[in-house]
N, C-alpha and C. Protein backbone atom coordinates (compact mmCIF):
# COMPACT_ATOMS: atom_id res chain seq x y z
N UNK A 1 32.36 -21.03 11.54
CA UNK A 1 31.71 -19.78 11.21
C UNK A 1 31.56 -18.95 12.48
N UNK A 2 31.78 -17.67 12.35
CA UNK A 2 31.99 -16.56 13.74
C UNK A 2 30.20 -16.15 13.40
N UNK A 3 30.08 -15.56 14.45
CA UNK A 3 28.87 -14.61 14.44
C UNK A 3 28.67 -14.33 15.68
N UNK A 4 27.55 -12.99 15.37
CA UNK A 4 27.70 -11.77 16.83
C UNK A 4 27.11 -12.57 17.67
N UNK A 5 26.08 -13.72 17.58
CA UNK A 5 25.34 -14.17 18.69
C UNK A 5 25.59 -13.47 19.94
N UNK A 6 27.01 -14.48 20.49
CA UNK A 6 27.64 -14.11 22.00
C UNK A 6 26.89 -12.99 22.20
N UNK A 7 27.78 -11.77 21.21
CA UNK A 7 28.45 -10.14 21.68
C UNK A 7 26.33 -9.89 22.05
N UNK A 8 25.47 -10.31 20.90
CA UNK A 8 23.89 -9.91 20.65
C UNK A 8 23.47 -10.23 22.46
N UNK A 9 23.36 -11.66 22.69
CA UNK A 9 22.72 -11.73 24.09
C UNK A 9 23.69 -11.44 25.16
N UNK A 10 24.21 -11.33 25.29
CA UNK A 10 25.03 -10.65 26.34
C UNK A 10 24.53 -9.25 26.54
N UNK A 11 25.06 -8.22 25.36
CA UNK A 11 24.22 -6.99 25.25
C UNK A 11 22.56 -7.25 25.87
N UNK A 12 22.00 -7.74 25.46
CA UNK A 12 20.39 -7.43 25.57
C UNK A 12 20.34 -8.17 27.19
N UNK A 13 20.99 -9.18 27.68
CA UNK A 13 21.02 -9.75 29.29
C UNK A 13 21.73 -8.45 30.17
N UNK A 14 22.33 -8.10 29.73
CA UNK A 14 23.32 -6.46 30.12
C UNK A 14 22.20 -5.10 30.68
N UNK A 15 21.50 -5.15 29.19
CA UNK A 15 20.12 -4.21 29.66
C UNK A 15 19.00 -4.45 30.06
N UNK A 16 18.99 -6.06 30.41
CA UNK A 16 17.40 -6.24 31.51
C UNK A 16 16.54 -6.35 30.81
N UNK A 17 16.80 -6.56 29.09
CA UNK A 17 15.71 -6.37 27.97
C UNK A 17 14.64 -7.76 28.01
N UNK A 18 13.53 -7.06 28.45
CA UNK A 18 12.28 -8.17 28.56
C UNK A 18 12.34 -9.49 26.93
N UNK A 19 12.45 -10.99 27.33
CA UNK A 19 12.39 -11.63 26.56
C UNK A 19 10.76 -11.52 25.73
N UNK A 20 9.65 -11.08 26.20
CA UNK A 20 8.50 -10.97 25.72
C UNK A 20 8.56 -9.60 24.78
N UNK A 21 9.47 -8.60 24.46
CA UNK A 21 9.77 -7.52 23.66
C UNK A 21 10.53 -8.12 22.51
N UNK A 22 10.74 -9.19 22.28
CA UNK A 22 11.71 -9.53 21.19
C UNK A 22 11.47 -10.33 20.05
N UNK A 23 11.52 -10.10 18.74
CA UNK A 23 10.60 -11.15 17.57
C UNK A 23 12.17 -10.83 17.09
N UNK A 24 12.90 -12.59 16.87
CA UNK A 24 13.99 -12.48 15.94
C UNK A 24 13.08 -12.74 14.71
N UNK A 25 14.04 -12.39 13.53
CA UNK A 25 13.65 -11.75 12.23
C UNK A 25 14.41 -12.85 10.94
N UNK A 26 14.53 -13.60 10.24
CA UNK A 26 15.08 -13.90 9.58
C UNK A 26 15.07 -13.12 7.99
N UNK A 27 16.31 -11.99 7.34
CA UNK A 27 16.17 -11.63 6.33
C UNK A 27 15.40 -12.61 4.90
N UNK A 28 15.74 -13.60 4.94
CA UNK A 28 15.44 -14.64 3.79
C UNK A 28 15.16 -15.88 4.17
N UNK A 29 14.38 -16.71 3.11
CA UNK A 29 14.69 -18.32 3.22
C UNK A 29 15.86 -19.03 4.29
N UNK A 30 16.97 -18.47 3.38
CA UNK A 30 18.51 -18.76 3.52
C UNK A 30 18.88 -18.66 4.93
N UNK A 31 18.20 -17.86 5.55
CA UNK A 31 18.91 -17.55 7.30
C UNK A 31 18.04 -18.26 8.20
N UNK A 32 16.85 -18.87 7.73
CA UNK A 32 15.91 -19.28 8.74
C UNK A 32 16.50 -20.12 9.83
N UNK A 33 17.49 -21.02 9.48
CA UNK A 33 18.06 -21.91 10.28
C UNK A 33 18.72 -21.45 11.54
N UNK A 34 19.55 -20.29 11.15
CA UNK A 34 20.31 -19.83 11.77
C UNK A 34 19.18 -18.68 12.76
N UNK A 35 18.59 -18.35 12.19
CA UNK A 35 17.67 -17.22 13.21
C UNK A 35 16.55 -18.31 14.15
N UNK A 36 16.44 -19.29 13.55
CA UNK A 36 15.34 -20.21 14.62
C UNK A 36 16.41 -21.00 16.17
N UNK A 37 18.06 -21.10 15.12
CA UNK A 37 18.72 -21.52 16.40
C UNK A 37 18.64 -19.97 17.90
N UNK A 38 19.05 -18.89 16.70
CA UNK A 38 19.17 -17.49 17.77
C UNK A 38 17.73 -17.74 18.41
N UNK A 39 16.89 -17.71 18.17
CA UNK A 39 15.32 -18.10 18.86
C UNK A 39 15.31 -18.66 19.91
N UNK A 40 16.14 -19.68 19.54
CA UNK A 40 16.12 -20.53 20.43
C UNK A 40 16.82 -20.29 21.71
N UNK A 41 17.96 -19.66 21.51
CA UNK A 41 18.87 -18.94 22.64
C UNK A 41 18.31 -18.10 23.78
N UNK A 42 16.64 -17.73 23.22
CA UNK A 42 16.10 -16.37 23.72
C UNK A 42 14.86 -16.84 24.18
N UNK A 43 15.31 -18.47 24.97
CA UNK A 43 13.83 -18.86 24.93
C UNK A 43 12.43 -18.91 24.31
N UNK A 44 13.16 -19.58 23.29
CA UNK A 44 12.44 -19.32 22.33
C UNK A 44 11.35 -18.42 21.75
N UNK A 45 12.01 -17.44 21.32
CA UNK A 45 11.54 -16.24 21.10
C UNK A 45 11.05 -16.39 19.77
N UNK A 46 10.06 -15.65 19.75
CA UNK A 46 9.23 -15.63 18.19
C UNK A 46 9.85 -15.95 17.08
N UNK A 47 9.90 -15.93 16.44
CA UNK A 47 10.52 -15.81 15.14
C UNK A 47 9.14 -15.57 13.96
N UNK A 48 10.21 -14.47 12.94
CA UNK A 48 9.12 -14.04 11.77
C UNK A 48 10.48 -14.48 10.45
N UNK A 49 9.80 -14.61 9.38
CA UNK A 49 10.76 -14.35 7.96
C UNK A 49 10.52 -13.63 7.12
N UNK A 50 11.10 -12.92 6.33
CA UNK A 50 10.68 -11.94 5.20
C UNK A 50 10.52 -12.46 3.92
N UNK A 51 9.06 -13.12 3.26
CA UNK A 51 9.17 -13.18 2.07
C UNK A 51 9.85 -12.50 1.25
N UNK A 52 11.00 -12.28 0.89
CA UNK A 52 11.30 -11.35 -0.61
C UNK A 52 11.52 -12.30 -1.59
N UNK A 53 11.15 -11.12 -2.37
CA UNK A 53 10.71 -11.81 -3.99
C UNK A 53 11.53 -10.73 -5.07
N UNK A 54 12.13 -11.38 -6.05
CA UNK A 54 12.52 -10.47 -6.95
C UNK A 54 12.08 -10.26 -8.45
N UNK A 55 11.92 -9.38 -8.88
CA UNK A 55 11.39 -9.11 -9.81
C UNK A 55 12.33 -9.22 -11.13
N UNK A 56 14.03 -9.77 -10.90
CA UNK A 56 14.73 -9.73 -11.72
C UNK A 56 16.18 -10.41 -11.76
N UNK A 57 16.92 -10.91 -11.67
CA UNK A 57 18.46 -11.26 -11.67
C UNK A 57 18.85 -9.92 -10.70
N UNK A 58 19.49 -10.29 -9.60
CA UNK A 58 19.93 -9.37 -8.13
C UNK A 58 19.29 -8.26 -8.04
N UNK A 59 17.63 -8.00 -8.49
CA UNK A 59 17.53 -7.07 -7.49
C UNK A 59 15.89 -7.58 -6.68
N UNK A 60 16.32 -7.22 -5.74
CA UNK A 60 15.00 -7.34 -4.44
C UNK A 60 14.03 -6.25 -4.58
N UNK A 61 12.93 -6.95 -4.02
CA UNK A 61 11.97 -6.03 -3.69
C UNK A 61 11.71 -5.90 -2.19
């Protein structure tokens, strides 16, 4: 599986971007894994998740 990781911290090591400015985000359940590894990349940087909930067969709230 590809993903921007690399291209993401490179960029943000590029601009000097303070690790204490940064809360990775996981869209869903489903990505937590993958956003706690990026966390982890960033010294372990915060991490938050977005409860969403749907009110129906594909659509989000």
């Amino acid at each position: 599986m590809y993903t921007a990781s690399p291209v993401i911290l490179d960029y943000l090591a590029s601009k000097n971007v303070s690790l204490n400015d940064l809360v990775v985000v996981s869209p869903d359940v489903g990505g937590v894994a993958r956003a706690r590894a990026f966390a982890k990349k960033l010294s372990d940087a915060p991490l938050a998740i977005v409860d969403k909930r749907r009110h129906g067969h594909n659509i989000a709230v």
